[in-house]
PDB file of N, CA and C in Angstrom:
ATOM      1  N   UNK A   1       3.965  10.776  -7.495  1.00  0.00           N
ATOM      2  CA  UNK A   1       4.747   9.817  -6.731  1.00  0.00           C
ATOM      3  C   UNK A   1       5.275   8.740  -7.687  1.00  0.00           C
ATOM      4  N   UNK A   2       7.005   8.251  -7.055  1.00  0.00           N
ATOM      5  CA  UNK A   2       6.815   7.149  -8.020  1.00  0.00           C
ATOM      6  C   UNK A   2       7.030   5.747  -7.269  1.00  0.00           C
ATOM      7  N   UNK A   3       6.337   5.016  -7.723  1.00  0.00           N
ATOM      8  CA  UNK A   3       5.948   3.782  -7.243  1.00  0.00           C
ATOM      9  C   UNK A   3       6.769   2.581  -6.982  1.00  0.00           C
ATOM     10  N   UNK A   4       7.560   2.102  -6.699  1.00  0.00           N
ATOM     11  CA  UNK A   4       8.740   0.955  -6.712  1.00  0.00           C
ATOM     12  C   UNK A   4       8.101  -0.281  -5.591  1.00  0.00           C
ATOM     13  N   UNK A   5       7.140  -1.714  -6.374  1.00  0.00           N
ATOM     14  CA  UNK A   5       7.640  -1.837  -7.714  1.00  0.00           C
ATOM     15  C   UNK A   5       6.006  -2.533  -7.970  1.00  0.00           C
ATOM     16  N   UNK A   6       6.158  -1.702  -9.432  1.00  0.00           N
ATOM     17  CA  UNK A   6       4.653  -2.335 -10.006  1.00  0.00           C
ATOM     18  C   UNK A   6       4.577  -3.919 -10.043  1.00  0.00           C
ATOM     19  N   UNK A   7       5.695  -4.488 -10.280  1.00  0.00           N
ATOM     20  CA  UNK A   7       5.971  -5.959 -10.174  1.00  0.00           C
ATOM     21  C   UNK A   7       5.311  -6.423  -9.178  1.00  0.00           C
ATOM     22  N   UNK A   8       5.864  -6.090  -8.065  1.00  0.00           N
ATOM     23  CA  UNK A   8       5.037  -6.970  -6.607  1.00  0.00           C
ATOM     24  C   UNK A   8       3.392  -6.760  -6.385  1.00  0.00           C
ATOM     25  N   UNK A   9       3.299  -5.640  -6.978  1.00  0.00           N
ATOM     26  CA  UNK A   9       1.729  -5.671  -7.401  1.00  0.00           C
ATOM     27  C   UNK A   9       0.979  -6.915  -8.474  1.00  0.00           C
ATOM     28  N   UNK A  10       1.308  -7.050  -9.592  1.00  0.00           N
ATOM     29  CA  UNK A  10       1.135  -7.662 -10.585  1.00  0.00           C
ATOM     30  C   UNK A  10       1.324  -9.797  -9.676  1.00  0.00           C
ATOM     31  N   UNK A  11       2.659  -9.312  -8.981  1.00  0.00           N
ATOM     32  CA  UNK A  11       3.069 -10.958  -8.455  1.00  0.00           C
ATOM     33  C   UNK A  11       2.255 -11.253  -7.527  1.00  0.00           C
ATOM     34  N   UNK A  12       1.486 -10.138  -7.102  1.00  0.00           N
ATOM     35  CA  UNK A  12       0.309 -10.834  -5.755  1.00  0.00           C
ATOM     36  C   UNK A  12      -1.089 -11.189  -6.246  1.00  0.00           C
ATOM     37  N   UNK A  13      -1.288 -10.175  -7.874  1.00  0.00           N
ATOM     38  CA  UNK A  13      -2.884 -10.288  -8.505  1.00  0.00           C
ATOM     39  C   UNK A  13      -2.681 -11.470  -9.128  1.00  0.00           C
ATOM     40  N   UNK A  14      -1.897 -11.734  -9.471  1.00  0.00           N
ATOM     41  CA  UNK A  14      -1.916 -13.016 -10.168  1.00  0.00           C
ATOM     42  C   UNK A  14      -1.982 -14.174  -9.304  1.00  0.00           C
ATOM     43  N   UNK A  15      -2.048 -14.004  -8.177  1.00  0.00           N
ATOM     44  CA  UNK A  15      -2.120 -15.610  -7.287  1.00  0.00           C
ATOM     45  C   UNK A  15      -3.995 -15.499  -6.518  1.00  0.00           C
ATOM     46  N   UNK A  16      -4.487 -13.590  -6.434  1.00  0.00           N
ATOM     47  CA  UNK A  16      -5.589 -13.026  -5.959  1.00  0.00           C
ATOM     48  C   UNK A  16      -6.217 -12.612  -6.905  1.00  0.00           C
ATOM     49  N   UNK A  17      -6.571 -12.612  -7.915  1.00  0.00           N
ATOM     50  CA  UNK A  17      -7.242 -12.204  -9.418  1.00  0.00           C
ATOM     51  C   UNK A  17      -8.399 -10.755  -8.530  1.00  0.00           C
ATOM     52  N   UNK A  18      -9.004 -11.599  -7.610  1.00  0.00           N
ATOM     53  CA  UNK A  18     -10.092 -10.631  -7.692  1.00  0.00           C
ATOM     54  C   UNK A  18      -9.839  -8.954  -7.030  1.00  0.00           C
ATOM     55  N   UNK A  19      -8.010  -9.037  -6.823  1.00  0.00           N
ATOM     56  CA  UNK A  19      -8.161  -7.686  -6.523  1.00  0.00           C
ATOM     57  C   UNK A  19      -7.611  -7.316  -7.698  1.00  0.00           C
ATOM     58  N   UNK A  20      -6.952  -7.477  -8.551  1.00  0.00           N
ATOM     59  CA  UNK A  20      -6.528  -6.552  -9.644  1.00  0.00           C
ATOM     60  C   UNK A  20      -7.089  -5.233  -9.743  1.00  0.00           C
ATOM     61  N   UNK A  21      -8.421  -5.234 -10.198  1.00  0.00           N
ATOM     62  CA  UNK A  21      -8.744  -3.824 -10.082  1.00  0.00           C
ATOM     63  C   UNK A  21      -8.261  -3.137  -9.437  1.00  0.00           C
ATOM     64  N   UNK A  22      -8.700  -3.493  -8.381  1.00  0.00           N
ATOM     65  CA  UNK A  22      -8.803  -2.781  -6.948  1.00  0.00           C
ATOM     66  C   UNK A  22      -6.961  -2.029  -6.831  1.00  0.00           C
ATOM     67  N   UNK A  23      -5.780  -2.852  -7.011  1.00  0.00           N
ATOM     68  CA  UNK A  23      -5.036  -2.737  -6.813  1.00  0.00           C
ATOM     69  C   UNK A  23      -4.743  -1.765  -8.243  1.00  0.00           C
ATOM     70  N   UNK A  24      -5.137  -1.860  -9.021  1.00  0.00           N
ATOM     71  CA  UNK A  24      -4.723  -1.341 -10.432  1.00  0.00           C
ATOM     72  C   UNK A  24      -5.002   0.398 -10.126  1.00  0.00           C
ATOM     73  N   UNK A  25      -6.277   0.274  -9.327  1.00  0.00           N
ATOM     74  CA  UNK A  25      -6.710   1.882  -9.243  1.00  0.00           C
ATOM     75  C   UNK A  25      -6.155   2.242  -8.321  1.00  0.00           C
ATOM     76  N   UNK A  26      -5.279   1.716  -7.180  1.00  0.00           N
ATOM     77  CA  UNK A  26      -4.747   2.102  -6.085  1.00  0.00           C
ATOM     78  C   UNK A  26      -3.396   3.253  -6.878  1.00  0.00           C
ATOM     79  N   UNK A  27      -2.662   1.812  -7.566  1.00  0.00           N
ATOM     80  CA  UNK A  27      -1.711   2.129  -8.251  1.00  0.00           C
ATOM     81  C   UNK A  27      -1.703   3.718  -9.625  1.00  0.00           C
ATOM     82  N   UNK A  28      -3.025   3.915 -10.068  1.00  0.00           N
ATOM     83  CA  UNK A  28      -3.047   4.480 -11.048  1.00  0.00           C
ATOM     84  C   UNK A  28      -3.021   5.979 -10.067  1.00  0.00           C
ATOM     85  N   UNK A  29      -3.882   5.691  -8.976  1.00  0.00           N
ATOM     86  CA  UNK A  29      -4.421   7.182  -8.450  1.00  0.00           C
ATOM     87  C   UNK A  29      -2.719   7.477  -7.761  1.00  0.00           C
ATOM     88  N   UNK A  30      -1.771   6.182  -6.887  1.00  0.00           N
ATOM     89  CA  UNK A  30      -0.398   6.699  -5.745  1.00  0.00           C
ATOM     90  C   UNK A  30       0.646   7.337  -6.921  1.00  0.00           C
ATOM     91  N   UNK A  31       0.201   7.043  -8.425  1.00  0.00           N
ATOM     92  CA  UNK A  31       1.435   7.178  -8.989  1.00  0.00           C
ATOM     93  C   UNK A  31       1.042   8.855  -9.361  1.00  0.00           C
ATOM     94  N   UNK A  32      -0.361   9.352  -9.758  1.00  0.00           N
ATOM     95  CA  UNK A  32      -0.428  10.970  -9.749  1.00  0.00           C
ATOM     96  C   UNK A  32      -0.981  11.427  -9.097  1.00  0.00           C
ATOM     97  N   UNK A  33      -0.423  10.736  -7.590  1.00  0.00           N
ATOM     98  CA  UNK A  33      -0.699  11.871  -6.705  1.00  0.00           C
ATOM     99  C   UNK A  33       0.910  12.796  -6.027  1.00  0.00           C
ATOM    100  N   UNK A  34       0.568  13.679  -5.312  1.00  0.00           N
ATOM    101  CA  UNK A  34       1.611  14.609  -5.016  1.00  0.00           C
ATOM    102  C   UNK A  34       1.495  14.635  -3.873  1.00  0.00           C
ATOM    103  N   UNK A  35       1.522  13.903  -2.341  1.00  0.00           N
ATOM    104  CA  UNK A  35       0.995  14.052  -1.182  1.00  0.00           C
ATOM    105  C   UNK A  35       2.661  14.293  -0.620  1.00  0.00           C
ATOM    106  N   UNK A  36       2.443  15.474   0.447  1.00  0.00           N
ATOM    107  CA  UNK A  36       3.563  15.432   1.420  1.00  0.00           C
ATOM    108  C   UNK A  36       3.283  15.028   2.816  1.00  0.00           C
ATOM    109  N   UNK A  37       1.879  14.241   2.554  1.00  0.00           N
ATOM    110  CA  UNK A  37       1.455  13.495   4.351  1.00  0.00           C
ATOM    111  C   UNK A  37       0.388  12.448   4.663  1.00  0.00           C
ATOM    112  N   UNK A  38       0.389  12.331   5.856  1.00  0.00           N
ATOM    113  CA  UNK A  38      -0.621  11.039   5.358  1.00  0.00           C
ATOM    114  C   UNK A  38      -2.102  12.164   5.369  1.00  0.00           C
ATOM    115  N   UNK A  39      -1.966  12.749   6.151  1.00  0.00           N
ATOM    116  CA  UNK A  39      -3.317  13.786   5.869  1.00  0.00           C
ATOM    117  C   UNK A  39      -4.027  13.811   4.648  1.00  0.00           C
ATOM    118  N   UNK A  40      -2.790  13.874   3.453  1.00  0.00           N
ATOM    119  CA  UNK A  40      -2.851  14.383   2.584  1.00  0.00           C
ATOM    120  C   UNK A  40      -3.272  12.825   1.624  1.00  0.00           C
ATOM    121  N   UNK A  41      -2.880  11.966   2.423  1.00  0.00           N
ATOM    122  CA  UNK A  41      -3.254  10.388   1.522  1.00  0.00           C
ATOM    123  C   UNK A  41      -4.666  10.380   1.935  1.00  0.00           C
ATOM    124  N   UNK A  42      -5.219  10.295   3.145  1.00  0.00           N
ATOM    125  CA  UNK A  42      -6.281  10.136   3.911  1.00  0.00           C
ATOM    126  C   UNK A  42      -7.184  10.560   2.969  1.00  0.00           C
ATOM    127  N   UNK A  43      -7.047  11.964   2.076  1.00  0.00           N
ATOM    128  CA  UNK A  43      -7.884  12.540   1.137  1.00  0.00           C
ATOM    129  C   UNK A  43      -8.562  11.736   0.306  1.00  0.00           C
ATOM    130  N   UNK A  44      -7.684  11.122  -0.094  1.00  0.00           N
ATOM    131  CA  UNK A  44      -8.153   9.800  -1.518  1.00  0.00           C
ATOM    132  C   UNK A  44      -8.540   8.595  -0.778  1.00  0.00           C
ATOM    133  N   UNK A  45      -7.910   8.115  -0.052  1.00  0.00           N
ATOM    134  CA  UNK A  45      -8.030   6.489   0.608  1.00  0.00           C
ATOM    135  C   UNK A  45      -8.194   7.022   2.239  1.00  0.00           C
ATOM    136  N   UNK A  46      -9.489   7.378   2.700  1.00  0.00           N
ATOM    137  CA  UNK A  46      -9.902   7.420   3.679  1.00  0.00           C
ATOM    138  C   UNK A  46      -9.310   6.988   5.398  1.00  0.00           C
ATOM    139  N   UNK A  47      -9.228   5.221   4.726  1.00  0.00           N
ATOM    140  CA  UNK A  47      -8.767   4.239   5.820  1.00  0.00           C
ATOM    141  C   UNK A  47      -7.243   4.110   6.010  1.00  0.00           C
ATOM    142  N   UNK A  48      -6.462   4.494   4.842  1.00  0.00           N
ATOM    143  CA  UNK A  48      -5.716   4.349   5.160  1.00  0.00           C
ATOM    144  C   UNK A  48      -4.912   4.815   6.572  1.00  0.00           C
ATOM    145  N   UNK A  49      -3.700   3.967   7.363  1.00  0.00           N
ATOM    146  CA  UNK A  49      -3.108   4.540   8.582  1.00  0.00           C
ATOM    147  C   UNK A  49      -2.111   4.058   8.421  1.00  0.00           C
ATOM    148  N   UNK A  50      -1.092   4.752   9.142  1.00  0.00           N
ATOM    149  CA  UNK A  50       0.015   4.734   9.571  1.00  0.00           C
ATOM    150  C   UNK A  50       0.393   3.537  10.802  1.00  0.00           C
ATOM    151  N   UNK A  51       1.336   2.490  10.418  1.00  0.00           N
ATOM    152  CA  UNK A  51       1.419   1.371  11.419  1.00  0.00           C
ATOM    153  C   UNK A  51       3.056   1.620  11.297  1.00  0.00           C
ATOM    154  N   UNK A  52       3.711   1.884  12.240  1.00  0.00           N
ATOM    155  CA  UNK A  52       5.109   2.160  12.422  1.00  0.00           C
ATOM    156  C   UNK A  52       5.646   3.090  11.729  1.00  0.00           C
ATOM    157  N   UNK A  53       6.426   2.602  10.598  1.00  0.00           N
ATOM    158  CA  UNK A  53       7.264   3.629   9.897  1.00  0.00           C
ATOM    159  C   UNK A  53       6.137   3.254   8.424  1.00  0.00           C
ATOM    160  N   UNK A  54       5.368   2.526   8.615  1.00  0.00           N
ATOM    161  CA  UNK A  54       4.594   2.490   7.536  1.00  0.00           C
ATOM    162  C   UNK A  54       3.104   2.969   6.987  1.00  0.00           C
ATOM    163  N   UNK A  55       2.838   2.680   5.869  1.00  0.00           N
ATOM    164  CA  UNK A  55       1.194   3.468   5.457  1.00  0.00           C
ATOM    165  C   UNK A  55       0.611   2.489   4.986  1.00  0.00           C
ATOM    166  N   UNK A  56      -0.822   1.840   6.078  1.00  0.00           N
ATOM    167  CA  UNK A  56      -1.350   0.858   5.235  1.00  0.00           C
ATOM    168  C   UNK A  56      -2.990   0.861   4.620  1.00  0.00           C
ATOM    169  N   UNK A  57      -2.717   0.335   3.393  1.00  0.00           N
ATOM    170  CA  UNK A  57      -4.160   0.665   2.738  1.00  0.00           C
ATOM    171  C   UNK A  57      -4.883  -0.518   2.787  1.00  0.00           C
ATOM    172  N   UNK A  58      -5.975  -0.178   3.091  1.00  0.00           N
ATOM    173  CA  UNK A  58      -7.183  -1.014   3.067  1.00  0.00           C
ATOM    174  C   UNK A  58      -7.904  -2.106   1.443  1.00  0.00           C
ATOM    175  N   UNK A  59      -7.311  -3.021   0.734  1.00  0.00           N
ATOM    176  CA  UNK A  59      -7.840  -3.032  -0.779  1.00  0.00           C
ATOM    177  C   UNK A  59      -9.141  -4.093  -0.610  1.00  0.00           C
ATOM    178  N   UNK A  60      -9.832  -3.688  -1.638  1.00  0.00           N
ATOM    179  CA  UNK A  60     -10.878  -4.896  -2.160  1.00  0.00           C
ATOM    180  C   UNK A  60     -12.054  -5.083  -0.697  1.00  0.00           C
ATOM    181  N   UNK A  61     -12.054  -3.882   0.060  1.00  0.00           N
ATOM    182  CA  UNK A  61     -13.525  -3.830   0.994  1.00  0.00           C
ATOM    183  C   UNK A  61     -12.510  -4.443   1.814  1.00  0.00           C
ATOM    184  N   UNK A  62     -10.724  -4.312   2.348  1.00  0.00           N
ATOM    185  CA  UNK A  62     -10.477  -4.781   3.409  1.00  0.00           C
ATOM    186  C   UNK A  62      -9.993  -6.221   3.734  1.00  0.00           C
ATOM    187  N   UNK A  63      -9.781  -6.706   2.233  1.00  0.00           N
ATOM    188  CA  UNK A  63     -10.042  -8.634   2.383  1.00  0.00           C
ATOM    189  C   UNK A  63      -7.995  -8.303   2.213  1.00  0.00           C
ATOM    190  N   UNK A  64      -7.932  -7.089   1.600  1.00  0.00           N
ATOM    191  CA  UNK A  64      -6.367  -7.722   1.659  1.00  0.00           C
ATOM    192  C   UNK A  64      -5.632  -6.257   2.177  1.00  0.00           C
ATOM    193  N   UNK A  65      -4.515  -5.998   2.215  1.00  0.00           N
ATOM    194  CA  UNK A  65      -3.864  -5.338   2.900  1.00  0.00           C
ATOM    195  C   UNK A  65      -2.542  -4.968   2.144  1.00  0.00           C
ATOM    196  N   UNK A  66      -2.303  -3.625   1.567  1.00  0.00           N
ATOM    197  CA  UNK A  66      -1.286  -3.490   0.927  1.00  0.00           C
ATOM    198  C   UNK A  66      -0.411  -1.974   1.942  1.00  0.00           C
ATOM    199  N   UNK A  67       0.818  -2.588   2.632  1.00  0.00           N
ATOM    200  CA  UNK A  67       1.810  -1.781   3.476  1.00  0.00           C
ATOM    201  C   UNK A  67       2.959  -1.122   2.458  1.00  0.00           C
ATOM    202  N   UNK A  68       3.120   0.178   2.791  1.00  0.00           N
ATOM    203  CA  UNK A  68       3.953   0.778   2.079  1.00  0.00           C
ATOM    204  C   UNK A  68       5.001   1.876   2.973  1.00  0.00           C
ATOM    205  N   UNK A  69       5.811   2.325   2.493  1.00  0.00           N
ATOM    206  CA  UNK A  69       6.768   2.985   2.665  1.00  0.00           C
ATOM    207  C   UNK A  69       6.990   4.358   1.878  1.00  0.00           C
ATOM    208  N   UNK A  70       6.172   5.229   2.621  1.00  0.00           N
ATOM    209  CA  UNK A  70       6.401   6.680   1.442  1.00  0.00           C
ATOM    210  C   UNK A  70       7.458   7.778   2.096  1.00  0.00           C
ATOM    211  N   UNK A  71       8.169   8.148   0.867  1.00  0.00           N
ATOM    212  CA  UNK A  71       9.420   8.925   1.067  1.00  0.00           C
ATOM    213  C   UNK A  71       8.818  10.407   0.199  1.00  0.00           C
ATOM    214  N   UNK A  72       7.985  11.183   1.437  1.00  0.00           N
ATOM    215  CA  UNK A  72       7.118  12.120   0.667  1.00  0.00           C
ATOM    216  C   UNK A  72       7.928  12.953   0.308  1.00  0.00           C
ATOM    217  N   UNK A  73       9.455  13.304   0.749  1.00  0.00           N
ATOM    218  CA  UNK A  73      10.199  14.529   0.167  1.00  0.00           C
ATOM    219  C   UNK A  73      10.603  14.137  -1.065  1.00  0.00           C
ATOM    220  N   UNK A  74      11.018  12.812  -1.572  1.00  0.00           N
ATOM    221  CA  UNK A  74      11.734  12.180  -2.548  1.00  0.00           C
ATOM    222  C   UNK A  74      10.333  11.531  -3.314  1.00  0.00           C
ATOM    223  N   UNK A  75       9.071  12.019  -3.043  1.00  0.00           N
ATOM    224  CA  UNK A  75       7.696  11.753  -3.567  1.00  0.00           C
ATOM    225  C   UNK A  75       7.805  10.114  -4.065  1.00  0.00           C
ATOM    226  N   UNK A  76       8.126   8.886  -3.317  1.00  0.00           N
ATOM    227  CA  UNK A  76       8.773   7.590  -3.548  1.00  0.00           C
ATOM    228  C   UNK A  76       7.830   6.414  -2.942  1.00  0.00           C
ATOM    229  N   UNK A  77       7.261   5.736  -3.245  1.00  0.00           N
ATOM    230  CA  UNK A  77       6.156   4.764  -2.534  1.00  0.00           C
ATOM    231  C   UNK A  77       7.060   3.606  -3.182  1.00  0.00           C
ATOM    232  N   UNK A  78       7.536   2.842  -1.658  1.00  0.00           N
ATOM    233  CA  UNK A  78       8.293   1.519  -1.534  1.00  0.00           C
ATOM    234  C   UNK A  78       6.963   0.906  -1.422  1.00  0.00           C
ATOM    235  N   UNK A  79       6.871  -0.102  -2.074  1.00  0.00           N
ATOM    236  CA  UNK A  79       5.542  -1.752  -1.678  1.00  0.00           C
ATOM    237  C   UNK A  79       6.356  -2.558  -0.840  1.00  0.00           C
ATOM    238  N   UNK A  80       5.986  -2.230  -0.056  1.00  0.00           N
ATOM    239  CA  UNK A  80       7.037  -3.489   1.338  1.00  0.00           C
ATOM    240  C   UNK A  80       6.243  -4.802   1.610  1.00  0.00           C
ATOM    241  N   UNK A  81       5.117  -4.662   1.285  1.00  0.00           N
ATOM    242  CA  UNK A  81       3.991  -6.189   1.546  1.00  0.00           C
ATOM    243  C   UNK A  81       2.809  -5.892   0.762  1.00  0.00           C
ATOM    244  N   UNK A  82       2.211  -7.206   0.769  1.00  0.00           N
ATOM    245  CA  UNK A  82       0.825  -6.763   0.393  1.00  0.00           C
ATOM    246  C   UNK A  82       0.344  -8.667   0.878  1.00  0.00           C
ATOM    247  N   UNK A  83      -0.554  -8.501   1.309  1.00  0.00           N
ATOM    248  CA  UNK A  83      -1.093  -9.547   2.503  1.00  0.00           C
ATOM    249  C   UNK A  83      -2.829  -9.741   2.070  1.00  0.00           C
ATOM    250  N   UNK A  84      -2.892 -10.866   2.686  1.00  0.00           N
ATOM    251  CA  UNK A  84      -4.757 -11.243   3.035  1.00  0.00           C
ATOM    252  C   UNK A  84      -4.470 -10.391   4.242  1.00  0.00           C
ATOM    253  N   UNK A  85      -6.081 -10.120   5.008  1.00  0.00           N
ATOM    254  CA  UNK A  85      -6.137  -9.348   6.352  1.00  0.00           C
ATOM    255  C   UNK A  85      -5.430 -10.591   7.073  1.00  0.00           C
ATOM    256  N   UNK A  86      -6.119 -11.795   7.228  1.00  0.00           N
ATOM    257  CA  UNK A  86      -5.737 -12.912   8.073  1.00  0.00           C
ATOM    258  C   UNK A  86      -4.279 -13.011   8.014  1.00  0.00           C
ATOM    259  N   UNK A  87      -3.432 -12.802   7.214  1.00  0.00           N
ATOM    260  CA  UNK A  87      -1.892 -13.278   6.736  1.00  0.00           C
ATOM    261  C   UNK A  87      -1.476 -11.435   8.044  1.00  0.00           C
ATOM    262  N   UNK A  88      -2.207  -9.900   7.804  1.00  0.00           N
ATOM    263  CA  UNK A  88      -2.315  -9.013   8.095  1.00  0.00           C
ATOM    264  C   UNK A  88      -2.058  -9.161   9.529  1.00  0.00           C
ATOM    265  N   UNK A  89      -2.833  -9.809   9.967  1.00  0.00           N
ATOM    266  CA  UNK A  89      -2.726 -10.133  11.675  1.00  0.00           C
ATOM    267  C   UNK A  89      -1.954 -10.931  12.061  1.00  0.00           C
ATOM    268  N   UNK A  90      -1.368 -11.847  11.182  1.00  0.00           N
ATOM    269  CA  UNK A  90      -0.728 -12.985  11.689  1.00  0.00           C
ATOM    270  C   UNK A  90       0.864 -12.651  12.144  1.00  0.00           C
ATOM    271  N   UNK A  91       1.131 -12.278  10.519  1.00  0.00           N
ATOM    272  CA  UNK A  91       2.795 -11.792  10.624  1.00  0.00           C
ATOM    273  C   UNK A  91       3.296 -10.621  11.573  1.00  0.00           C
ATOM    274  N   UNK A  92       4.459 -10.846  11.494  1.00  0.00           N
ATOM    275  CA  UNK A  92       5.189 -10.014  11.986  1.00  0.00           C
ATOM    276  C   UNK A  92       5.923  -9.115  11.584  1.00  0.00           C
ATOM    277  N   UNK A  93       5.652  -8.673  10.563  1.00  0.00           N
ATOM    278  CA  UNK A  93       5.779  -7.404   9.531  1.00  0.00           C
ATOM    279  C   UNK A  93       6.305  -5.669  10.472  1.00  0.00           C
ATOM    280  N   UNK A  94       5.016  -5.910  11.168  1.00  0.00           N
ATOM    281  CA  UNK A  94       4.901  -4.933  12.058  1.00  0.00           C
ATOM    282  C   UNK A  94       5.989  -4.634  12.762  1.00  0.00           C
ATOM    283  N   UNK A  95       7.130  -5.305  12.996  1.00  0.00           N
ATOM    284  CA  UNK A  95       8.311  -5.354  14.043  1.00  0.00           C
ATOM    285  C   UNK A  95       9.523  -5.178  12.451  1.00  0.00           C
ATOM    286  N   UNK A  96       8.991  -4.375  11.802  1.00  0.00           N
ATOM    287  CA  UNK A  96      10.275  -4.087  10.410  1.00  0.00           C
ATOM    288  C   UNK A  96      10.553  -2.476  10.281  1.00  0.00           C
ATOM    289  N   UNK A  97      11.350  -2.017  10.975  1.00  0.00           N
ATOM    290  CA  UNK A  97      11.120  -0.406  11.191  1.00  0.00           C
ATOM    291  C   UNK A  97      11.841   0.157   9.820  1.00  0.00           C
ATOM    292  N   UNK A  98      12.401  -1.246   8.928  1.00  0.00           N
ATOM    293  CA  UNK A  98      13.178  -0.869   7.884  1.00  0.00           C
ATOM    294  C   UNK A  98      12.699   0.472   6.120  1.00  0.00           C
ATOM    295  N   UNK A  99      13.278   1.724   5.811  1.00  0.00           N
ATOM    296  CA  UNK A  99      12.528   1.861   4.859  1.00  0.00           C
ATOM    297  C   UNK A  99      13.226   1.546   4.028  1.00  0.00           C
TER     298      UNK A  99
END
């Protein structure tokens, strides 16, 4: 898969230090993987689910929330957000059917 954009990853660890990891291995495992479903994500990242037109992963035991946009024919992972859970519940993200 390829990933667009490692940037917004990097622009959220740097304000959240303590997920870096967490987000670093997310990133290392979405970029070689080959999934054509979420079935097929579910394999690696358990929790992850599907919230609209989107796929959201669980990071750092759940404290933060990274939403994505996968274009499994074009093997393409858009980063559309990445949130605290609390910021997770609050917004209105959820009402963005945009990919």
């Amino acid at each position: 898969m390829h990933v667009i954009s490692y940037r917004r990853l990097r622009e959220f660890y740097e304000k959240h230090a303590d997920c870096r990891d967490a987000l670093d291995d997310w990133y290392k495992f979405a970029k070689q993987a080959n999934w054509s479903n979420l079935i097929e994500v579910q394999s690696i990242f358990p929790r992850a689910e599907a919230v609209n037109n989107f796929t959201v992963f669980n990071i750092k035991g759940n404290k933060y929330r990274l939403i994505v946009s996968i274009d499994y024919e074009k093997q393409l992972i858009y980063i559309k957000y990445i949130m605290t859970h609390a910021e997770y519940d609050k917004e209105s993200w959820k009402n963005d059917y945009y990919f």
